[in-house]
C-alpha atoms as a PDB file:
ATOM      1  CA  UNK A   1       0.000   0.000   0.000  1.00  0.00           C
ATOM      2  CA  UNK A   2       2.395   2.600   0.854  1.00  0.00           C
ATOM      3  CA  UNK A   3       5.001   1.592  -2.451  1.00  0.00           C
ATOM      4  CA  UNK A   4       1.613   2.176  -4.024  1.00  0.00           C
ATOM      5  CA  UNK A   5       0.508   5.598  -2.474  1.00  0.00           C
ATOM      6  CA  UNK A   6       4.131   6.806  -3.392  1.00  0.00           C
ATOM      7  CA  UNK A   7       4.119   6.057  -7.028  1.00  0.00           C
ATOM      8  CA  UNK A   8       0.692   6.418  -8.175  1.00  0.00           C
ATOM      9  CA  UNK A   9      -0.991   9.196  -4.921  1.00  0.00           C
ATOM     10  CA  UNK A  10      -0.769  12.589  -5.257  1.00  0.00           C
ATOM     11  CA  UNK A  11       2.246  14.565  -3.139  1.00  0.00           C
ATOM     12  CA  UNK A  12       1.674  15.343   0.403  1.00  0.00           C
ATOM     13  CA  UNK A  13      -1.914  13.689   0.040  1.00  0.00           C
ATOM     14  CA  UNK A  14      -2.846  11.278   3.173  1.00  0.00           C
ATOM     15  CA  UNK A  15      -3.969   7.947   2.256  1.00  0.00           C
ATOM     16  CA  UNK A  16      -5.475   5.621   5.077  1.00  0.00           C
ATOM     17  CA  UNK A  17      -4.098   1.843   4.891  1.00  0.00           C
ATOM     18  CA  UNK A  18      -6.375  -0.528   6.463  1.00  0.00           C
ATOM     19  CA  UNK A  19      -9.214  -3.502   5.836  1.00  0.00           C
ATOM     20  CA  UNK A  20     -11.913  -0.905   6.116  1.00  0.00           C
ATOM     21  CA  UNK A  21     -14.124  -3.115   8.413  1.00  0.00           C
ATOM     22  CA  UNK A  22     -15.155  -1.892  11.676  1.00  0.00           C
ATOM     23  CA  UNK A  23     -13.413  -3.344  14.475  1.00  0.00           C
ATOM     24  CA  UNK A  24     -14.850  -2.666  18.098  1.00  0.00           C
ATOM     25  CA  UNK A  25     -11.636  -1.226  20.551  1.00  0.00           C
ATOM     26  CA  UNK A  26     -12.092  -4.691  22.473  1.00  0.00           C
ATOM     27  CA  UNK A  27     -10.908  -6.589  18.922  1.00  0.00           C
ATOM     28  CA  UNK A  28      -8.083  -4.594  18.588  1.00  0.00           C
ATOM     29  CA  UNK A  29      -6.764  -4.596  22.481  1.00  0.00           C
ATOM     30  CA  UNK A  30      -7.226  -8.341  21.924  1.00  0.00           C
ATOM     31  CA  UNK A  31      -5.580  -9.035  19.034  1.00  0.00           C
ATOM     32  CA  UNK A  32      -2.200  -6.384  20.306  1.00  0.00           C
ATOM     33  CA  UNK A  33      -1.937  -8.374  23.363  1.00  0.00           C
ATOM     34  CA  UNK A  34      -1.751 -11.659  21.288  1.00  0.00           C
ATOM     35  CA  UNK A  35       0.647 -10.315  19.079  1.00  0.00           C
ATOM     36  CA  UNK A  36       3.006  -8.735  21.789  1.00  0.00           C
ATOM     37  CA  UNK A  37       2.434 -11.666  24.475  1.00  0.00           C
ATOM     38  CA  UNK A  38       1.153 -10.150  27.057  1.00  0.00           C
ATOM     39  CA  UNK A  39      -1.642 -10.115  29.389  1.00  0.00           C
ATOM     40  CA  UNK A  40      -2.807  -7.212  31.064  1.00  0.00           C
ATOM     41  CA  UNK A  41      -5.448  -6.553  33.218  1.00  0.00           C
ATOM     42  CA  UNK A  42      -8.269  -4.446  31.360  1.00  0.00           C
ATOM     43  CA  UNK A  43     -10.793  -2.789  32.869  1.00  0.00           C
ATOM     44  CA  UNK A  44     -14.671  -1.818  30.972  1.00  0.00           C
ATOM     45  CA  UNK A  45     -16.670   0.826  32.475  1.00  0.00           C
ATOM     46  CA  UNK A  46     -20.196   0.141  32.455  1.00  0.00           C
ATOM     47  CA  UNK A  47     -21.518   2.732  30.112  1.00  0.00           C
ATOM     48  CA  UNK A  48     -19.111   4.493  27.337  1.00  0.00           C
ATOM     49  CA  UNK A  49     -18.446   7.793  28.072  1.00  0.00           C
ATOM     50  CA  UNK A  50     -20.532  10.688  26.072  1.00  0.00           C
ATOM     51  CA  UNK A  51     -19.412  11.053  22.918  1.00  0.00           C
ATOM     52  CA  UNK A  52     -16.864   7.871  23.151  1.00  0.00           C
ATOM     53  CA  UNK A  53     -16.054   5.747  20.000  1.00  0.00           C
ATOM     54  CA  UNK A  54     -17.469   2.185  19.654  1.00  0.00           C
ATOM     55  CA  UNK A  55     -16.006   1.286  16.914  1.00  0.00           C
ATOM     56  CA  UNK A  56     -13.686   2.327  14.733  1.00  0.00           C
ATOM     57  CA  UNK A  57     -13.039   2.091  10.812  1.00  0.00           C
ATOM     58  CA  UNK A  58     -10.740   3.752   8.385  1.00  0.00           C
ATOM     59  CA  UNK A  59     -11.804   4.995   5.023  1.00  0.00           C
ATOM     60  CA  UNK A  60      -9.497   3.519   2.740  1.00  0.00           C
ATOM     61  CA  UNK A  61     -11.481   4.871  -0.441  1.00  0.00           C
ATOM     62  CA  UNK A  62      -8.967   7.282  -1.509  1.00  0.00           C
ATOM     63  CA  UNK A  63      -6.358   4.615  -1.480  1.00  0.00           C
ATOM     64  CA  UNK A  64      -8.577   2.026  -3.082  1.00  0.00           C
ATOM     65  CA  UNK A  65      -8.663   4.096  -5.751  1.00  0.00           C
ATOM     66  CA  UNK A  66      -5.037   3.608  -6.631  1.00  0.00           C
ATOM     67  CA  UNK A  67      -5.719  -0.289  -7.361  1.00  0.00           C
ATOM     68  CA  UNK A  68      -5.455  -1.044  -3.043  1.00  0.00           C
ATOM     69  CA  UNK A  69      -7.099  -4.126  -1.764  1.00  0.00           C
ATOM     70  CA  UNK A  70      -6.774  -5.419   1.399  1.00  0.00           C
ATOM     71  CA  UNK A  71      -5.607  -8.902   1.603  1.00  0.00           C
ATOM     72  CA  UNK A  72      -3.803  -8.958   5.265  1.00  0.00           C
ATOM     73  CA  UNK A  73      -6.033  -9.863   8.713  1.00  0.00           C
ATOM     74  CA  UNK A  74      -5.372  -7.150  11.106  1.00  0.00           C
ATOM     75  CA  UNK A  75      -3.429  -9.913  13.506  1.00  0.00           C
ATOM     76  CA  UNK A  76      -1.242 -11.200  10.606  1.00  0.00           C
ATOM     77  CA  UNK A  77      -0.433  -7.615  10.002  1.00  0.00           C
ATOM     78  CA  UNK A  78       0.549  -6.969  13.684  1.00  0.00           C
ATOM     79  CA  UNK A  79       2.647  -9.729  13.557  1.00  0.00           C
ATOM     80  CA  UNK A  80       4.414  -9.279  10.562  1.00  0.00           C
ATOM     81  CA  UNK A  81       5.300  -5.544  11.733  1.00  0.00           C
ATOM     82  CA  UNK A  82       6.274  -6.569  15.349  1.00  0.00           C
ATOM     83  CA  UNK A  83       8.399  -9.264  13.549  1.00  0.00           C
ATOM     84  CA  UNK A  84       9.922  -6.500  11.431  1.00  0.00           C
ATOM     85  CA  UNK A  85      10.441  -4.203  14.694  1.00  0.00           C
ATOM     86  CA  UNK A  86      12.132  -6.903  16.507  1.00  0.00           C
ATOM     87  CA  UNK A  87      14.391  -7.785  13.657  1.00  0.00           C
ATOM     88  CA  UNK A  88      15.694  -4.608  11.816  1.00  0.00           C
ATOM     89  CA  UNK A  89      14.289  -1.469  13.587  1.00  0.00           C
ATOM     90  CA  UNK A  90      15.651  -2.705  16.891  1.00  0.00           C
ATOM     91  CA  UNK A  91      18.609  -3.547  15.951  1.00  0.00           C
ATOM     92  CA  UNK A  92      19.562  -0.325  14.155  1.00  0.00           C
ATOM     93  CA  UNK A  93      18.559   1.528  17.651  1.00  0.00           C
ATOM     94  CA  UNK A  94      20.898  -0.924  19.477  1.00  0.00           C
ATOM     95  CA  UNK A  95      23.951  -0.191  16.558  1.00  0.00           C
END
């Protein structure tokens, strides 16, 4: 998506790369914590706060319209990056 936003999008434009399905915020927190391994404690309130978010979703039209289709599940594509962080961004921080 983003070797595809830099040859065919427009410059400076902002192009949103996702699946464009609504995930509730309990999905994602679920599928970060399998990714990363860990197991917090979370904590719900009762009612959502005024306002609050239930779910979220990207529009992806504008990048869509360069040919994008999303083909990666939202935990494969957590993986995949935190594989990438562990392997080459981390160890360019540690030098």
């Amino acid at each position: 998506a983003m070797i595809l936003a830099a040859k065919k999008g427009k410059e400076c434009e902002v192009y949103n790369i996702a699946s464009g399905k609504s995930l509730r915020m309990q999905e994602i927190v679920k599928t970060l914590c399998e990714a990363f391994e860990v197991k917090p404690k979370i904590y719900y309130i009762k009612e959502p706060r005024p306002g609050a978010n239930l779910k979220w979703r990207v529009d992806i039209g504008k990048i869509k319209k360069l040919g994008f289709k999303p083909e990666t599940r939202l935990i494969n594509g957590i993986i995949k990056t935190k594989e990438w962080f562990d392997r080459d961004y981390n160890k360019d921080l540690k030098g």
